[in-house]
C-alpha atoms as a PDB file:
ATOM      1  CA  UNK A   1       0.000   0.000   0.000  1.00  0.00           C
ATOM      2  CA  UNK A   2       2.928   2.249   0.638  1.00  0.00           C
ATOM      3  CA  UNK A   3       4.181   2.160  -2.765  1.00  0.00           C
ATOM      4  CA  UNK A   4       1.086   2.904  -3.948  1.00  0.00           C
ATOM      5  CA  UNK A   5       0.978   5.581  -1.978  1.00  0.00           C
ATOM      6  CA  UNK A   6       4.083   6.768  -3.372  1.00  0.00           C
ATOM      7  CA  UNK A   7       3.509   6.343  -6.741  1.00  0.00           C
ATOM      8  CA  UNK A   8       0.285   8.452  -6.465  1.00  0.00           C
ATOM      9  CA  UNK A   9       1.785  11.320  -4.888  1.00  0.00           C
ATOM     10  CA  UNK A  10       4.812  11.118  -7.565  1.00  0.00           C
ATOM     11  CA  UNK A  11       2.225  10.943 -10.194  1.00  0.00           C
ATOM     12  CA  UNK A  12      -0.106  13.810  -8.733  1.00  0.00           C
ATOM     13  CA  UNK A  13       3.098  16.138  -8.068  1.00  0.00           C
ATOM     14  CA  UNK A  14       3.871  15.315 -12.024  1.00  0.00           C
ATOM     15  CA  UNK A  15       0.253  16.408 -13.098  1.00  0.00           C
ATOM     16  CA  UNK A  16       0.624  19.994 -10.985  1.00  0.00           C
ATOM     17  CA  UNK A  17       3.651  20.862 -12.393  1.00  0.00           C
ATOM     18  CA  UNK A  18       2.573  20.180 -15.689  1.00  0.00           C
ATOM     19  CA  UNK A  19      -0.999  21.976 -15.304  1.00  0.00           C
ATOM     20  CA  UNK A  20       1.251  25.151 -13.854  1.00  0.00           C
ATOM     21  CA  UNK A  21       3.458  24.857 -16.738  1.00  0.00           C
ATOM     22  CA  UNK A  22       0.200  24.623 -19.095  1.00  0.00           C
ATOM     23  CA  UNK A  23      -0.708  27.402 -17.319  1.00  0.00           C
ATOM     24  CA  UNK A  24       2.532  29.927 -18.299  1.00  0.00           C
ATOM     25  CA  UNK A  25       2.173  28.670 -21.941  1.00  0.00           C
ATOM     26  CA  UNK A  26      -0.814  29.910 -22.347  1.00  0.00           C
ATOM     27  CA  UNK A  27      -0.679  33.108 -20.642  1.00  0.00           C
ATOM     28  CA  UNK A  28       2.666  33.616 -22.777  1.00  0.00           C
ATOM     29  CA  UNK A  29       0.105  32.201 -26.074  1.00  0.00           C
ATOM     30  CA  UNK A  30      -2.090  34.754 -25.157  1.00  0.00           C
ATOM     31  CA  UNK A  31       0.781  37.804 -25.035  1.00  0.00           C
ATOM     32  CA  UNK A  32       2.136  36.658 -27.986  1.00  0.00           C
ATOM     33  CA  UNK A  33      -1.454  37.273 -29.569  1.00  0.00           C
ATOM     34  CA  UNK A  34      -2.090  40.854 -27.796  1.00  0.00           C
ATOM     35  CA  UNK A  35       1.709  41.779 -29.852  1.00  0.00           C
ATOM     36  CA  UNK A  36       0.285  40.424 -32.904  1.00  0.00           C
ATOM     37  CA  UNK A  37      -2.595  42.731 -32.719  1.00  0.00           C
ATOM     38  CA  UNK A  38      -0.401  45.467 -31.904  1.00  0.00           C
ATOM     39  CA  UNK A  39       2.057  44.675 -34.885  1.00  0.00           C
ATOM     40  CA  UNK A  40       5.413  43.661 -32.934  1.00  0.00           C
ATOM     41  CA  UNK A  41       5.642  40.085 -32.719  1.00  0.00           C
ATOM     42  CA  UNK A  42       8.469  37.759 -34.128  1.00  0.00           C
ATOM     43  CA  UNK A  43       7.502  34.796 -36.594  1.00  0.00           C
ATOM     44  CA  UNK A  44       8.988  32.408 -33.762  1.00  0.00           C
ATOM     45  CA  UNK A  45       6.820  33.788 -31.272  1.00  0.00           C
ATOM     46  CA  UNK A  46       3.911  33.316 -33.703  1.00  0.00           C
ATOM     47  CA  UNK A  47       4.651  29.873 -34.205  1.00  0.00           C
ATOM     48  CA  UNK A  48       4.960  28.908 -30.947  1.00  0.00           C
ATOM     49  CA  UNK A  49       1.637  30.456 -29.995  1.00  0.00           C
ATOM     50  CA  UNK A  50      -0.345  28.512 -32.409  1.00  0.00           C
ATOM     51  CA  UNK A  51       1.669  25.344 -31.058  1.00  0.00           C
ATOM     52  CA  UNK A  52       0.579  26.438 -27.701  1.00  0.00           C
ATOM     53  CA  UNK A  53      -3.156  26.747 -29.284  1.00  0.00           C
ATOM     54  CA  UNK A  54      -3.453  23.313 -31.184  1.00  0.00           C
ATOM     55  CA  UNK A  55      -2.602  21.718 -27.730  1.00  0.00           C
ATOM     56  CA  UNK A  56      -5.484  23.279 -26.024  1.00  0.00           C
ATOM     57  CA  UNK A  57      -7.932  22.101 -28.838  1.00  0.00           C
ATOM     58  CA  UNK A  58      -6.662  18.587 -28.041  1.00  0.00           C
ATOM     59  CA  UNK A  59      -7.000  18.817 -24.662  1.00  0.00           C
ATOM     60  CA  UNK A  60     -10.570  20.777 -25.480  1.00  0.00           C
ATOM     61  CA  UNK A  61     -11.272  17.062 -28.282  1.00  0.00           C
ATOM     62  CA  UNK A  62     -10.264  14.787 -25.641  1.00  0.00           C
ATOM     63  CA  UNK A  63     -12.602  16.369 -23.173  1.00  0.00           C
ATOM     64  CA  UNK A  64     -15.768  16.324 -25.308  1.00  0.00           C
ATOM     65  CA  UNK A  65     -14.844  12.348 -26.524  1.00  0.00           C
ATOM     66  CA  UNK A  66     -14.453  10.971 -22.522  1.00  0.00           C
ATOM     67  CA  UNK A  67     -18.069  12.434 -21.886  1.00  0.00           C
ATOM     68  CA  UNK A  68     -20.238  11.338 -25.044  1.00  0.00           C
ATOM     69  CA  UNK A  69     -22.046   7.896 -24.195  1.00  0.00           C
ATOM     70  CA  UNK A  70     -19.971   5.050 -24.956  1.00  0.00           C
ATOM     71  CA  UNK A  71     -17.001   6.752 -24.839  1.00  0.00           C
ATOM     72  CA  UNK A  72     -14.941   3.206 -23.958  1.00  0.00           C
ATOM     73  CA  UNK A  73     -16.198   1.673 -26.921  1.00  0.00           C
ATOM     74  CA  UNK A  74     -15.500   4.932 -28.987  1.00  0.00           C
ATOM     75  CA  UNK A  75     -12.335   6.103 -27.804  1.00  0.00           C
ATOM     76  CA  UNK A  76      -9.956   2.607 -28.117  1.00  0.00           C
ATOM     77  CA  UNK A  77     -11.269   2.811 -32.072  1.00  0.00           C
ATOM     78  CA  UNK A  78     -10.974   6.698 -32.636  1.00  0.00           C
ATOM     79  CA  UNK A  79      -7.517   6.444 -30.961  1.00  0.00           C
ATOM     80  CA  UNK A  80      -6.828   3.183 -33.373  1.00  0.00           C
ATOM     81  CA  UNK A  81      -7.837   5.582 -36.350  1.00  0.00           C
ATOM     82  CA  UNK A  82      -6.047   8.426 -35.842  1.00  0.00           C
ATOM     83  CA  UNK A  83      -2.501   6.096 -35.530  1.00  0.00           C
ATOM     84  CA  UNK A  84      -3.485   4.380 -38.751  1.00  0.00           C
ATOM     85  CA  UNK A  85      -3.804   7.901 -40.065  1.00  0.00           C
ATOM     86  CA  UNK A  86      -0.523   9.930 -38.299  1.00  0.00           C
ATOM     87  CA  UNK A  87      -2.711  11.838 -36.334  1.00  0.00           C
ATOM     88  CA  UNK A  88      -1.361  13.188 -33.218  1.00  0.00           C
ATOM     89  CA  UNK A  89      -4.857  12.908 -30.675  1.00  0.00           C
ATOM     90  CA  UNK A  90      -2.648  13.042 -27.181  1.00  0.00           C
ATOM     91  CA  UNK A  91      -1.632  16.880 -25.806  1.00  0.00           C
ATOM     92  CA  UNK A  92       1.983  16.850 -24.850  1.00  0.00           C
ATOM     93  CA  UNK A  93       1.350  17.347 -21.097  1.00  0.00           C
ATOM     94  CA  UNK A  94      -0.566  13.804 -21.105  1.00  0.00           C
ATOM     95  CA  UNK A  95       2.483  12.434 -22.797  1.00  0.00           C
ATOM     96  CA  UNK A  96       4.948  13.616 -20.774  1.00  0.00           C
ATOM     97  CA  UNK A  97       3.371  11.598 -17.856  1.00  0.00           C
ATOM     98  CA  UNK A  98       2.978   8.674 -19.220  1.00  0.00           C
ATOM     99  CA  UNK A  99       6.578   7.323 -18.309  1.00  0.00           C
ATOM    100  CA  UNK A 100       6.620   3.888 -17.871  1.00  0.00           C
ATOM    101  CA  UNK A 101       7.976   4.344 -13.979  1.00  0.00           C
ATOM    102  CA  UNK A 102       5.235   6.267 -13.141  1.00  0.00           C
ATOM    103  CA  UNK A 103       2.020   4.309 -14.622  1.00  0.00           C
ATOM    104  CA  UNK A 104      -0.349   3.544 -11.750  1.00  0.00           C
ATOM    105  CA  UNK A 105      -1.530  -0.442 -11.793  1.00  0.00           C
END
């Protein structure tokens, strides 16, 4: 029970920092966007932004599969799909959790 413990601290510690690190990406998305309004922004920082952006509409798709009905049936086969086709469905802060030493059983 103790390791379990452990591991679900670990793995809760892992998901705060990576929601406060979310968190400064997208308050630095949404400077970069005020600049581009205002004319003084750098290609880079453009980029970056819309990285920044296409990771919140995952995380925004993921949310709106896991609560349509049959969502264990749908999302195994949509996730199937989108390898077969090179889509990327998984935001980057999922992915950097998923470390084999920190899976929960």
């Amino acid at each position: 029970m103790k390791i379990f413990t452990k591991r679900f601290k670990r793995t809760l510690s892992k998901l705060q920092a990576s929601f406060l690190e979310e968190n400064r990406e997208n308050k630095k998305m949404l400077d970069t966007y005020i600049k581009f309004v205002e004319g003084s922004v750098s290609e880079r920082e453009l980029d970056l932004a819309n990285s920044q952006l296409r990771q919140i509409l995952k995380n925004l798709g993921l949310g709106i599969f896991l609560i349509l009905p049959f969502s264990p049936i749908t999302l195994p086969y949509i996730f199937l799909k989108a390898k077969e086709l090179h889509i990327d469905l998984i935001p980057n802060w999922y992915k950097s959790l998923s470390n084999d030493d920190d899976r929960l059983e």
